[in-house]
PDB file of N, CA and C in Angstrom:
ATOM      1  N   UNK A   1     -13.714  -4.595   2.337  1.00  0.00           N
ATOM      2  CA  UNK A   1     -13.253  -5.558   1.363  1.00  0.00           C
ATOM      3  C   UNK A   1     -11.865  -6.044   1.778  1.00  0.00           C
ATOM      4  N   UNK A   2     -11.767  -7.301   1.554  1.00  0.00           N
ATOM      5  CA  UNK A   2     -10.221  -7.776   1.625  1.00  0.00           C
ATOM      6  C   UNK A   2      -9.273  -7.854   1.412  1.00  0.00           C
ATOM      7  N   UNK A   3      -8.078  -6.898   1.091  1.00  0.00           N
ATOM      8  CA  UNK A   3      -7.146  -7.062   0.616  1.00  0.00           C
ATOM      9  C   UNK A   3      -6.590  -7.897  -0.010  1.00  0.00           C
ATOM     10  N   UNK A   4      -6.369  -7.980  -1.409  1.00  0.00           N
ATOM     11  CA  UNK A   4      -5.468  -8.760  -2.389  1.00  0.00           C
ATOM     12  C   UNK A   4      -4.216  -9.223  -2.234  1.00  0.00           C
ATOM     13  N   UNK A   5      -3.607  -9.922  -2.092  1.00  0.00           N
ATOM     14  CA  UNK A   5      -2.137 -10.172  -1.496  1.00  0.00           C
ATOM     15  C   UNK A   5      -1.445  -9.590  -2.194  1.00  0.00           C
ATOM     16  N   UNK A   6      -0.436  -9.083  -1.168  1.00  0.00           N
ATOM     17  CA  UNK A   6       0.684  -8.104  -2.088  1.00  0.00           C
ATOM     18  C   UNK A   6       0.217  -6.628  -1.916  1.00  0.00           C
ATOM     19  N   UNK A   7      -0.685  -6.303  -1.761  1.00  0.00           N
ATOM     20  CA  UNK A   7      -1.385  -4.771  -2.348  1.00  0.00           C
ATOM     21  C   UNK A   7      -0.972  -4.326  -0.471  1.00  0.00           C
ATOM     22  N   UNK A   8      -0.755  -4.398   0.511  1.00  0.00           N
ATOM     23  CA  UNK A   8      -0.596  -3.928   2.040  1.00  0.00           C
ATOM     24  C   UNK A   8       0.459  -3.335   1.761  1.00  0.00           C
ATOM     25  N   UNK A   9       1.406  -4.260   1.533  1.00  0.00           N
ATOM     26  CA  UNK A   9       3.276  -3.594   1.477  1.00  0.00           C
ATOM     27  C   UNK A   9       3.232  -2.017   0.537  1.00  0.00           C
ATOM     28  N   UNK A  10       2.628  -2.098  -0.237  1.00  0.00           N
ATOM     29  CA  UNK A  10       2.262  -0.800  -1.346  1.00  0.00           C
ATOM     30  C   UNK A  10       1.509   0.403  -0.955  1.00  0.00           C
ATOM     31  N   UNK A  11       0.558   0.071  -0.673  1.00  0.00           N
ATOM     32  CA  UNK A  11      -0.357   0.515   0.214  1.00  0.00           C
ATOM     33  C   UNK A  11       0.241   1.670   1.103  1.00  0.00           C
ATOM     34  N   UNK A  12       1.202   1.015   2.151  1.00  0.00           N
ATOM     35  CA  UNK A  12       1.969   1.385   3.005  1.00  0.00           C
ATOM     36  C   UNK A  12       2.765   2.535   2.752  1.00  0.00           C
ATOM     37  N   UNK A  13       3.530   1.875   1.794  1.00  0.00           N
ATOM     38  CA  UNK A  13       4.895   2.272   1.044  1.00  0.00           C
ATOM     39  C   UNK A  13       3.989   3.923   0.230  1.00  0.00           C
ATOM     40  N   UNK A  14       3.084   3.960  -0.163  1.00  0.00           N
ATOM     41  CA  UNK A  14       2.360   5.175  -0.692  1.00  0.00           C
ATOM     42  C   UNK A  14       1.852   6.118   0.481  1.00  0.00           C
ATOM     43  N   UNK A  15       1.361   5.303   1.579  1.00  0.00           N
ATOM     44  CA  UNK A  15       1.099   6.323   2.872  1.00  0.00           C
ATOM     45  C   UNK A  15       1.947   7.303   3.303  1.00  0.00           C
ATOM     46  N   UNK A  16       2.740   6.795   3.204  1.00  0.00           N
ATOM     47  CA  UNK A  16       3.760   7.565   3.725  1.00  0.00           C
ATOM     48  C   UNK A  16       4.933   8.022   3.041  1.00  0.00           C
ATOM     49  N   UNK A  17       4.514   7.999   1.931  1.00  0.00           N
ATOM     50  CA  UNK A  17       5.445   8.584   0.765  1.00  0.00           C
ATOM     51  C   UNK A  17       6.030   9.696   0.824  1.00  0.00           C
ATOM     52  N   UNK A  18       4.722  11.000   1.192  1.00  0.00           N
ATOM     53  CA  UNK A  18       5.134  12.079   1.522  1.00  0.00           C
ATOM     54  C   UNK A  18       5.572  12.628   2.786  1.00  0.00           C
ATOM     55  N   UNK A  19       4.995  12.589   3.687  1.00  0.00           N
ATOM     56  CA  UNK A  19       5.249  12.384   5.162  1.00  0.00           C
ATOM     57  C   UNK A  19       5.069  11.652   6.632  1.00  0.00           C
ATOM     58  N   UNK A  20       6.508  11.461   7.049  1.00  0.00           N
ATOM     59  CA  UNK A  20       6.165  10.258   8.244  1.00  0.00           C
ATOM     60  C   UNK A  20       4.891  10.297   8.203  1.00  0.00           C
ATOM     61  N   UNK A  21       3.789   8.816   8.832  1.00  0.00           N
ATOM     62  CA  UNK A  21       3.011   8.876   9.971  1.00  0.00           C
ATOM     63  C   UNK A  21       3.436   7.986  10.555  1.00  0.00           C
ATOM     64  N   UNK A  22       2.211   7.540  11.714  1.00  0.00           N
ATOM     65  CA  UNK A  22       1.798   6.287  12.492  1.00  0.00           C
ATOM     66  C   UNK A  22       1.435   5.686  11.755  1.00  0.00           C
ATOM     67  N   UNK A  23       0.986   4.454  12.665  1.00  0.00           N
ATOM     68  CA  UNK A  23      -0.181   3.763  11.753  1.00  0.00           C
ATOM     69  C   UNK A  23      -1.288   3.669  12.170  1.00  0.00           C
ATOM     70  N   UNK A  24      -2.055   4.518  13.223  1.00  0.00           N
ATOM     71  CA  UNK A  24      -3.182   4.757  12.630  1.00  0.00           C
ATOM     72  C   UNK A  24      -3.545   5.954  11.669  1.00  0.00           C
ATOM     73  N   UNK A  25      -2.781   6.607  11.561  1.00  0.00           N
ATOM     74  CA  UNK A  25      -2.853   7.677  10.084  1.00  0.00           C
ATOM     75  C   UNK A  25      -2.911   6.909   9.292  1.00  0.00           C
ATOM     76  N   UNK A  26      -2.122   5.931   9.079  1.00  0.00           N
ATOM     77  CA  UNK A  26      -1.847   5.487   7.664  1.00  0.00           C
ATOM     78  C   UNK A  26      -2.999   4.444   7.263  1.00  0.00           C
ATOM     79  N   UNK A  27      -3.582   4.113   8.419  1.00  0.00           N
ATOM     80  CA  UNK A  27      -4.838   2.887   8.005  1.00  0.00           C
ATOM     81  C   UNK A  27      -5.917   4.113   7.827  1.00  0.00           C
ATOM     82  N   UNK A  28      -5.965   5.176   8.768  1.00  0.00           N
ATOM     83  CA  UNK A  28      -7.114   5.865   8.201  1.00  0.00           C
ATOM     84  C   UNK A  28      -6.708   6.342   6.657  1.00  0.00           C
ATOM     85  N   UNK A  29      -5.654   6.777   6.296  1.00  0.00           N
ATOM     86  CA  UNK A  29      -5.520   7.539   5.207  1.00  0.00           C
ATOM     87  C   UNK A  29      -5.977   6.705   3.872  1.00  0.00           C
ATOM     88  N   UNK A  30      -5.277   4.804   4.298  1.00  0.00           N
ATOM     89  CA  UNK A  30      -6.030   4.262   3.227  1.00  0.00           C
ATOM     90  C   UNK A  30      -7.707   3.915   3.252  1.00  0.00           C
ATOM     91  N   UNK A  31      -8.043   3.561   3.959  1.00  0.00           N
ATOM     92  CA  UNK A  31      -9.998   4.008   4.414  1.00  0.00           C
ATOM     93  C   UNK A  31     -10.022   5.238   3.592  1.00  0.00           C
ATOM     94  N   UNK A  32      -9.593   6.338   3.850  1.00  0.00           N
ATOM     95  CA  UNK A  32     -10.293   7.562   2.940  1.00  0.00           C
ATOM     96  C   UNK A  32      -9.980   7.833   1.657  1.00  0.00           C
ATOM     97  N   UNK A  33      -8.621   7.023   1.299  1.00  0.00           N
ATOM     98  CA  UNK A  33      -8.599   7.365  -0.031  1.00  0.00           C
ATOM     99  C   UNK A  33      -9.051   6.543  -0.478  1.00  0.00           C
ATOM    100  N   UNK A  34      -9.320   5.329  -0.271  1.00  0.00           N
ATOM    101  CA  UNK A  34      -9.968   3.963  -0.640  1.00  0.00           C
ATOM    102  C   UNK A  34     -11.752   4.262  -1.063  1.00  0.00           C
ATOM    103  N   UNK A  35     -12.438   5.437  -0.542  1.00  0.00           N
ATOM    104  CA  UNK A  35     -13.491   5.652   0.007  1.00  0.00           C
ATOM    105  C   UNK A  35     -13.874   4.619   0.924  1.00  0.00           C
ATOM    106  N   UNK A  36     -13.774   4.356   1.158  1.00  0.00           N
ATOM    107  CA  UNK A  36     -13.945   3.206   2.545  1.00  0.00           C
ATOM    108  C   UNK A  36     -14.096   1.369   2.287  1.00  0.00           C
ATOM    109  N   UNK A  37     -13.893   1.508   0.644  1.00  0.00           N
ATOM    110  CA  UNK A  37     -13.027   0.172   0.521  1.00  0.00           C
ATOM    111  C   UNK A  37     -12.555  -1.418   0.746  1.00  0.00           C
ATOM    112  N   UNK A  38     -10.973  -0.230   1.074  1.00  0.00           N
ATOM    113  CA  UNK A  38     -10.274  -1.244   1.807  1.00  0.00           C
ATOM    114  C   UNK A  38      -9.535  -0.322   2.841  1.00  0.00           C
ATOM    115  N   UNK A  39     -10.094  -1.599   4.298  1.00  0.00           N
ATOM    116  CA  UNK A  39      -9.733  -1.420   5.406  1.00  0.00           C
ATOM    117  C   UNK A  39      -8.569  -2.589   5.814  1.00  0.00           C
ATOM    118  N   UNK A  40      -7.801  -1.720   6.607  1.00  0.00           N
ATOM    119  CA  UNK A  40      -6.815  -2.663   7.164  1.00  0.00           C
ATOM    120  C   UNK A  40      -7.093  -3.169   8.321  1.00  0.00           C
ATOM    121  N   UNK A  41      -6.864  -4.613   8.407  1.00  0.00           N
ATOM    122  CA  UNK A  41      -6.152  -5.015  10.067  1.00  0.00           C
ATOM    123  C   UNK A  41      -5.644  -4.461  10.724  1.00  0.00           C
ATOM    124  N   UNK A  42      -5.594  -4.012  12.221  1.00  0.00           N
ATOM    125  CA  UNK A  42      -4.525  -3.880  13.179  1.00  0.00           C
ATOM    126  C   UNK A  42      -3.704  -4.469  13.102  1.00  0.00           C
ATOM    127  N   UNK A  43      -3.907  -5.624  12.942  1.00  0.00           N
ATOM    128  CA  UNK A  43      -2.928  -6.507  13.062  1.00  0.00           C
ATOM    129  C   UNK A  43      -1.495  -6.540  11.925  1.00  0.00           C
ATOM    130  N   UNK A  44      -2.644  -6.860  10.856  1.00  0.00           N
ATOM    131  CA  UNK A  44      -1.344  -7.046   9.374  1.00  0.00           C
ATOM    132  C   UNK A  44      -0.982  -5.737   9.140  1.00  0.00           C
ATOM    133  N   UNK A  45      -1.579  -4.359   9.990  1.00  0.00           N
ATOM    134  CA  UNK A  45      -0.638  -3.182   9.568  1.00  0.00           C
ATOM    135  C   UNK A  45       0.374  -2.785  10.367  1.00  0.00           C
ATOM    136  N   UNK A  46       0.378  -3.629  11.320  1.00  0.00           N
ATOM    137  CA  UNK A  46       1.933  -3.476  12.080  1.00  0.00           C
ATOM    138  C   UNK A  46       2.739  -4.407  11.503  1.00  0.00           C
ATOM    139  N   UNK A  47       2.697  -5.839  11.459  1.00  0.00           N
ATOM    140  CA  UNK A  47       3.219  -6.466  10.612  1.00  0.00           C
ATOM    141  C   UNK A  47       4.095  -6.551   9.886  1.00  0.00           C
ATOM    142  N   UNK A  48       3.542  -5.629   9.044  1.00  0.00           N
ATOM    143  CA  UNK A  48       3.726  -5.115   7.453  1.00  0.00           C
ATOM    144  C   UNK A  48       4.563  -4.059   7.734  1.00  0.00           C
ATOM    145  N   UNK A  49       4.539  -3.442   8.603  1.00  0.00           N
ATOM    146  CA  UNK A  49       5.194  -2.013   9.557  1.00  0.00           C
ATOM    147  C   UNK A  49       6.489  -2.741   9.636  1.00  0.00           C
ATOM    148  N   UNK A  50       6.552  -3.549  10.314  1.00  0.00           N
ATOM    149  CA  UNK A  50       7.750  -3.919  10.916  1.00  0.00           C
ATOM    150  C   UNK A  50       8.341  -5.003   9.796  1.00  0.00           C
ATOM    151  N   UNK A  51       7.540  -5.598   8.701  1.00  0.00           N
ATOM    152  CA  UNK A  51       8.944  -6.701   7.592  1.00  0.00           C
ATOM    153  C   UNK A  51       8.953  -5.480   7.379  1.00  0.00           C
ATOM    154  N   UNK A  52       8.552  -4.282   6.417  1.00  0.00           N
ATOM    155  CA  UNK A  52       8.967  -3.464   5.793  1.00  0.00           C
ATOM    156  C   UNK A  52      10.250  -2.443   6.298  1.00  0.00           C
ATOM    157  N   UNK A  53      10.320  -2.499   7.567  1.00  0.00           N
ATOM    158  CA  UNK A  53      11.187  -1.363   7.984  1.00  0.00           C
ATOM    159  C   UNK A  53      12.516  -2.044   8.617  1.00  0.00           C
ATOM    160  N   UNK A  54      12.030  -3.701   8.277  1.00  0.00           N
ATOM    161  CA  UNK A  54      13.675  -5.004   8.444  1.00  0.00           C
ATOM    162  C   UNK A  54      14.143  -4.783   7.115  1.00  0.00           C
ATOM    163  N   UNK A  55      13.325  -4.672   5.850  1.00  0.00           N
ATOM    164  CA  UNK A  55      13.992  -4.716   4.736  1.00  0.00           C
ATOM    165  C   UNK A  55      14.165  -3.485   4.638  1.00  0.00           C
ATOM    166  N   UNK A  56      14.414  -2.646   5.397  1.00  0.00           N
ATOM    167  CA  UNK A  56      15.186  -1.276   4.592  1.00  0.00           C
ATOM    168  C   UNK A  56      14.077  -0.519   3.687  1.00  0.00           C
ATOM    169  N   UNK A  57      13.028  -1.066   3.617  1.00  0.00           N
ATOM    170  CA  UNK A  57      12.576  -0.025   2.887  1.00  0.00           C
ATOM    171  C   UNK A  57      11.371   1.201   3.900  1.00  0.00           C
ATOM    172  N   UNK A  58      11.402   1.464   4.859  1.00  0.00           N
ATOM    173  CA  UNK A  58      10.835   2.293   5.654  1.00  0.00           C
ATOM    174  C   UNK A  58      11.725   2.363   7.027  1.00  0.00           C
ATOM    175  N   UNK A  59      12.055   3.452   7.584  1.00  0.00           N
ATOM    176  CA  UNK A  59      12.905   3.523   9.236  1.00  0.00           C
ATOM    177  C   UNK A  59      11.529   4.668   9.931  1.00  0.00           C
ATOM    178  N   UNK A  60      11.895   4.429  11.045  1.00  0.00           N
ATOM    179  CA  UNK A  60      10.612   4.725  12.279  1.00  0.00           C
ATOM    180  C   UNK A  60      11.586   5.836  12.963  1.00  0.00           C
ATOM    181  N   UNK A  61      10.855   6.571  13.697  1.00  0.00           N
ATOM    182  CA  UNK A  61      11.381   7.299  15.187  1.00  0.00           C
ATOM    183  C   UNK A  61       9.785   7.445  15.987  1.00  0.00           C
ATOM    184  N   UNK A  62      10.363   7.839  17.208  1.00  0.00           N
ATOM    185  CA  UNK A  62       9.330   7.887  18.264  1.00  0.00           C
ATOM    186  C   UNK A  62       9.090   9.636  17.840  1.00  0.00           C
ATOM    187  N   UNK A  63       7.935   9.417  18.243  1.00  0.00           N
ATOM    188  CA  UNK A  63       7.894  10.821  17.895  1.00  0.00           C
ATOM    189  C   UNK A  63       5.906  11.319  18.883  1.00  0.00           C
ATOM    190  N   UNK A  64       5.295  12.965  19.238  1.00  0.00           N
ATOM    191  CA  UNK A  64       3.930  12.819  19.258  1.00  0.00           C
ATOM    192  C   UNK A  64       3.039  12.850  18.756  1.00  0.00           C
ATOM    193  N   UNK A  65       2.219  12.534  18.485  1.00  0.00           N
ATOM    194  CA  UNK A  65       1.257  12.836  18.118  1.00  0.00           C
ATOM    195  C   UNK A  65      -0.048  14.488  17.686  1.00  0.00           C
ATOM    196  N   UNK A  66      -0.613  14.527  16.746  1.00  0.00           N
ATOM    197  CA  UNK A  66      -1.874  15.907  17.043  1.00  0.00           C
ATOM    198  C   UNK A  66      -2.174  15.842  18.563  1.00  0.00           C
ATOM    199  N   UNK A  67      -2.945  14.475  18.443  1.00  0.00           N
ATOM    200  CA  UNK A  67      -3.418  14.264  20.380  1.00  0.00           C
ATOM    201  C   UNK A  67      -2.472  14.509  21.256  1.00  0.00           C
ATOM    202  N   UNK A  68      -1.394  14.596  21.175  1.00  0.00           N
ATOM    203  CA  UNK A  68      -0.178  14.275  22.448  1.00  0.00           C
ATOM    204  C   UNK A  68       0.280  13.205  22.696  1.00  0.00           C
ATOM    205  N   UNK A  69      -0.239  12.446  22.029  1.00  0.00           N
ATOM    206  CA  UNK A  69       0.498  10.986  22.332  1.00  0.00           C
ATOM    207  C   UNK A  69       1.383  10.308  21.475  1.00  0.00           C
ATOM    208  N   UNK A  70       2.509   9.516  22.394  1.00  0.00           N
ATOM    209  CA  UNK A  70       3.134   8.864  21.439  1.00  0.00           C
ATOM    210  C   UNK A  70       2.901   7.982  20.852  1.00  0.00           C
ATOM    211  N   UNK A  71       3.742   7.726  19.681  1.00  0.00           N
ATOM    212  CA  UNK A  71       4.077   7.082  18.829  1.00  0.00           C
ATOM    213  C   UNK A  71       5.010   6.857  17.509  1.00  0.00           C
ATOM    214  N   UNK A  72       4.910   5.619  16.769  1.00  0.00           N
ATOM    215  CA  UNK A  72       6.344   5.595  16.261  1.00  0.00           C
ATOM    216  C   UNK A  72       5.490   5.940  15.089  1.00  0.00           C
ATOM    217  N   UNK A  73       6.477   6.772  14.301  1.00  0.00           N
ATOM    218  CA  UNK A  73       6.248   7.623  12.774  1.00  0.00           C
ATOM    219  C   UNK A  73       7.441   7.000  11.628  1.00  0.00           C
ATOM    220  N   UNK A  74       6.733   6.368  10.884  1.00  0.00           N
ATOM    221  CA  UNK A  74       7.547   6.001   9.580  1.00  0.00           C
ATOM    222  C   UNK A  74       7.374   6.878   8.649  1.00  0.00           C
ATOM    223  N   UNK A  75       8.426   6.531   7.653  1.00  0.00           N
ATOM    224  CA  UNK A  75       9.046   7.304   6.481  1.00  0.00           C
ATOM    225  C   UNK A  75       9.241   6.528   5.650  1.00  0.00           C
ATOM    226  N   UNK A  76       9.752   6.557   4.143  1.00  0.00           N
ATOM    227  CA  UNK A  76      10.214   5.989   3.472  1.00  0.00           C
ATOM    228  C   UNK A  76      11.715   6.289   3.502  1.00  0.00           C
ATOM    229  N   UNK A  77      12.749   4.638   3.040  1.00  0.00           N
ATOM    230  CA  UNK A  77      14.083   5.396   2.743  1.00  0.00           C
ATOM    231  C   UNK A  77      14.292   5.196   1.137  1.00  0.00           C
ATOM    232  N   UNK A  78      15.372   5.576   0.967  1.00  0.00           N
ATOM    233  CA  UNK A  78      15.859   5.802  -0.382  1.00  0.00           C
ATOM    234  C   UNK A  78      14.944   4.409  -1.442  1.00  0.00           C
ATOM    235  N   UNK A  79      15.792   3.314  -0.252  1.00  0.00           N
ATOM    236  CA  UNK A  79      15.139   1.791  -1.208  1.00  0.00           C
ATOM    237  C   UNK A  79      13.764   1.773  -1.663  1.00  0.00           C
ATOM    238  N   UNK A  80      12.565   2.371  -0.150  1.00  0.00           N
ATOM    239  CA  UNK A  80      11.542   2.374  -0.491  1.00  0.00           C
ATOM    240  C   UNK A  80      10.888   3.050  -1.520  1.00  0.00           C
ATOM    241  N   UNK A  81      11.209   3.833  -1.789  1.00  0.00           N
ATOM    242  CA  UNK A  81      10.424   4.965  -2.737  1.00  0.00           C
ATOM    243  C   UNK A  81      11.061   4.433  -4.023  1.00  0.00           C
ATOM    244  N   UNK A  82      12.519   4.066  -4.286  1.00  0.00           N
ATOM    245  CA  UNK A  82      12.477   2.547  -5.516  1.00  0.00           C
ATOM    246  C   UNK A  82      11.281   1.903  -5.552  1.00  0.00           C
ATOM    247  N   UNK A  83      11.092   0.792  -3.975  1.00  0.00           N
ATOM    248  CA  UNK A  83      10.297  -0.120  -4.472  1.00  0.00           C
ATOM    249  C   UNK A  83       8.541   0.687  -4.280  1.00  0.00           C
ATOM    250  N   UNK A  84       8.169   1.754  -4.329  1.00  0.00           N
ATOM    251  CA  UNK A  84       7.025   2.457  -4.355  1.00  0.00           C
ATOM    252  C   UNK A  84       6.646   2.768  -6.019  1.00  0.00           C
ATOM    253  N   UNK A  85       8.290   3.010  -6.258  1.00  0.00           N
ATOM    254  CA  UNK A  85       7.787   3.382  -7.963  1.00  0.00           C
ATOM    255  C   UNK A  85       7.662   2.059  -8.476  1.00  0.00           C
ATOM    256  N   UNK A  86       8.625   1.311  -8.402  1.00  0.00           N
ATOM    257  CA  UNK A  86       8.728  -0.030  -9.057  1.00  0.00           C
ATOM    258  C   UNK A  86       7.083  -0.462  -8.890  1.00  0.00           C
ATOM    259  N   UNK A  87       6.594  -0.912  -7.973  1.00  0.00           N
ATOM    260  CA  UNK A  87       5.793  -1.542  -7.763  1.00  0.00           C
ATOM    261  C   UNK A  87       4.285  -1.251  -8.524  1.00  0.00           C
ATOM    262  N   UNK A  88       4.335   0.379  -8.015  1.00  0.00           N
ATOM    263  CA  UNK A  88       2.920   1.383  -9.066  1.00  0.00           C
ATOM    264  C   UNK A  88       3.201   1.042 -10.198  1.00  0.00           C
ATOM    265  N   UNK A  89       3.943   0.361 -10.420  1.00  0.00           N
ATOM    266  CA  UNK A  89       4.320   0.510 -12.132  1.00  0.00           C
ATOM    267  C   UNK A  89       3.501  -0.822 -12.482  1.00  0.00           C
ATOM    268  N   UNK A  90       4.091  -1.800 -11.845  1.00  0.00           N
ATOM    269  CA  UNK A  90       3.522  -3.159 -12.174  1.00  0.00           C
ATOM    270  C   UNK A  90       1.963  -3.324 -11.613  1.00  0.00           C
ATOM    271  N   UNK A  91       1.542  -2.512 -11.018  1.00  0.00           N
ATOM    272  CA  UNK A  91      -0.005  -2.432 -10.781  1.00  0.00           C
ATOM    273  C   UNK A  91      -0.533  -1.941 -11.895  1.00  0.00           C
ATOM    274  N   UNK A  92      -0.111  -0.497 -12.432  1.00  0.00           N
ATOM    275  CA  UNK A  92      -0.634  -0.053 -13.580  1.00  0.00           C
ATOM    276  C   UNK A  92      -1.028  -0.996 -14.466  1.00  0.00           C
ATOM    277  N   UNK A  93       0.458  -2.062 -15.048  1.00  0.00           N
ATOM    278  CA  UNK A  93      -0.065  -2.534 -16.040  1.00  0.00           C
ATOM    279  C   UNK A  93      -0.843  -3.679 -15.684  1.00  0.00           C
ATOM    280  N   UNK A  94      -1.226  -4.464 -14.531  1.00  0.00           N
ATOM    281  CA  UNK A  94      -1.773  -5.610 -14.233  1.00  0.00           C
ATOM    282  C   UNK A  94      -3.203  -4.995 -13.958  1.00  0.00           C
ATOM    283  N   UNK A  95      -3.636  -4.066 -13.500  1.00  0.00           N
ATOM    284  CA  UNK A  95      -4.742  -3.475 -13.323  1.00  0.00           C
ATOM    285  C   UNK A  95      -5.515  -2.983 -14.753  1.00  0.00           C
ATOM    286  N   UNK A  96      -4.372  -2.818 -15.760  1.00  0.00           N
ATOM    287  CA  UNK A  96      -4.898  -2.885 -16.801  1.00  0.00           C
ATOM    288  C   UNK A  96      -5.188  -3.773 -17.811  1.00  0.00           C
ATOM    289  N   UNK A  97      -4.199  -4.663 -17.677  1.00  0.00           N
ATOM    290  CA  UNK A  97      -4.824  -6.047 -18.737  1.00  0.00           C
ATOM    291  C   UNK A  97      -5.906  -6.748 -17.825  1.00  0.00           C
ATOM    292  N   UNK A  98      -5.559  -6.796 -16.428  1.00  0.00           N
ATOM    293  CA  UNK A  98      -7.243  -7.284 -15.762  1.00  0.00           C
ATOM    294  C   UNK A  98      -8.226  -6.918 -16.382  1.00  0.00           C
ATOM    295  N   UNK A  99      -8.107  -5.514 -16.493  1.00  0.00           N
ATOM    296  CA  UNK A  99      -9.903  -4.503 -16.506  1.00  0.00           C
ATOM    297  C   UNK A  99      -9.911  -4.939 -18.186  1.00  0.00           C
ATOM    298  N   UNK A 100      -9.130  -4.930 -18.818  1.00  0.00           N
ATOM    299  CA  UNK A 100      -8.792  -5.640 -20.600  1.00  0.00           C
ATOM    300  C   UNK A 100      -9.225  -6.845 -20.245  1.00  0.00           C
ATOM    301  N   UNK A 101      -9.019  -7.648 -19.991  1.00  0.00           N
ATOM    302  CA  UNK A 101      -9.441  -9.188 -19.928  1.00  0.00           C
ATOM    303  C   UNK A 101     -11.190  -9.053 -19.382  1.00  0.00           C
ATOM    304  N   UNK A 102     -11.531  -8.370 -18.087  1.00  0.00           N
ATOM    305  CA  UNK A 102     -12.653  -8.333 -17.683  1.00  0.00           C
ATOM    306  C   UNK A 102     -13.533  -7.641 -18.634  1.00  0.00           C
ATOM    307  N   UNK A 103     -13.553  -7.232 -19.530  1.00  0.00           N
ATOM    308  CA  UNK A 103     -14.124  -6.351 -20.299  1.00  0.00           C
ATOM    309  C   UNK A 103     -14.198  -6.782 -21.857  1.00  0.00           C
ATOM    310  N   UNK A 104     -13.308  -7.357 -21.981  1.00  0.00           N
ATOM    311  CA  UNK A 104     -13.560  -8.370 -23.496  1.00  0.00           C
ATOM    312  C   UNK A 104     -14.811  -9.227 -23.943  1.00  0.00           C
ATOM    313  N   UNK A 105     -15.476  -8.777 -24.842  1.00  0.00           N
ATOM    314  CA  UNK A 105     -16.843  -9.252 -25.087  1.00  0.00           C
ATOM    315  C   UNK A 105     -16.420 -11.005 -25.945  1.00  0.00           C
ATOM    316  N   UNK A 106     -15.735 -11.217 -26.140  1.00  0.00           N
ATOM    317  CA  UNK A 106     -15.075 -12.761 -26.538  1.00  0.00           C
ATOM    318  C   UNK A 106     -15.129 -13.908 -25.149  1.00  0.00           C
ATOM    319  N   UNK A 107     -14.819 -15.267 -26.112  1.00  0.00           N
ATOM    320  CA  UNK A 107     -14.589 -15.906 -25.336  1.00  0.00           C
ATOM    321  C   UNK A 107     -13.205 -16.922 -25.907  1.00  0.00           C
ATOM    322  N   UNK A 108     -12.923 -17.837 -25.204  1.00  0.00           N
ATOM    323  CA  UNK A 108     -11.882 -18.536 -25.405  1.00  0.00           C
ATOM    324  C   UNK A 108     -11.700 -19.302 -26.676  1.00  0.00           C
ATOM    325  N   UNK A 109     -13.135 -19.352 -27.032  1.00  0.00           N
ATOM    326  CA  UNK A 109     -13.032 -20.345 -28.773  1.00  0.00           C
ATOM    327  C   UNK A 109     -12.874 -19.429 -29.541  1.00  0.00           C
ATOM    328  N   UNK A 110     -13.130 -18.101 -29.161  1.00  0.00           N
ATOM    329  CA  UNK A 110     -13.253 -17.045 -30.121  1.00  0.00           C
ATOM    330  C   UNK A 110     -11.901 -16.400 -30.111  1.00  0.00           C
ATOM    331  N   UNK A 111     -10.918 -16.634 -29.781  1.00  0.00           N
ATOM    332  CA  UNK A 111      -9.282 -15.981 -30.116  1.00  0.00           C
ATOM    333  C   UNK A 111      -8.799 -15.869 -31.355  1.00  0.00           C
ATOM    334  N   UNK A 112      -8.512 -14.827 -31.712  1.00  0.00           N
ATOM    335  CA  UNK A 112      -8.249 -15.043 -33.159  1.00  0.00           C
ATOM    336  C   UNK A 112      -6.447 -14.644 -33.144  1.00  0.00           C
ATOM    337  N   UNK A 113      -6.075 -15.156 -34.449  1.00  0.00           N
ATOM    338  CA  UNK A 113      -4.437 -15.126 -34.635  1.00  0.00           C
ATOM    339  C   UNK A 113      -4.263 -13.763 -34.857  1.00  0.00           C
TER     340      UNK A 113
END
């Protein structure tokens, strides 16, 4: 399924909330928690890797891998995990007047005061 705009940067920002990864951890991690979902781009998850870690809200180091191989491992910094809470927050409630709106047996003539 396709990602919703806006929902990658978050996404992200939750991967790695608790500890550095890559990014292919972090695309698998959303695949599995997603149950298989939503999949990311290669592409828009580096991307997204790199505005996110210009705005300060994620920093990288080189680091290896389980396999042995390198690669760069992000983190969240201070800002990010602000904008991680901030953001879950405003999903909560938009995810909930959605599923409220999608679920309302009314229609538009039918609004009452």
């Amino acid at each position: 399924m396709e990602l919703v705009k806006g929902t990658l940067d978050v996404l992200i920002l939750k991967a790695v909330s608790r500890v550095p990864a890559h990014g292919y951890d972090i695309s698998r991690w959303i695949d599995q928690q997603s149950g298989g979902v939503l999949q990311v781009d290669e592409g828009a998850l580096y991307q997204a890797l790199r505005r996110l870690e210009m705005r300060g809200l994620l920093r990288s180091q080189w680091g290896v891998t389980h396999t042995n191989r390198e690669a760069k491992f992000y983190e969240l910094t201070v800002e990010g995990r602000d904008e991680l809470e901030q953001r879950a927050r405003m999903w909560d409630t938009y995810t909930a007047a959605m599923a409220k709106v999608l679920r309302s047996p009314g229609s538009p003539g039918e609004v009452s005061a």
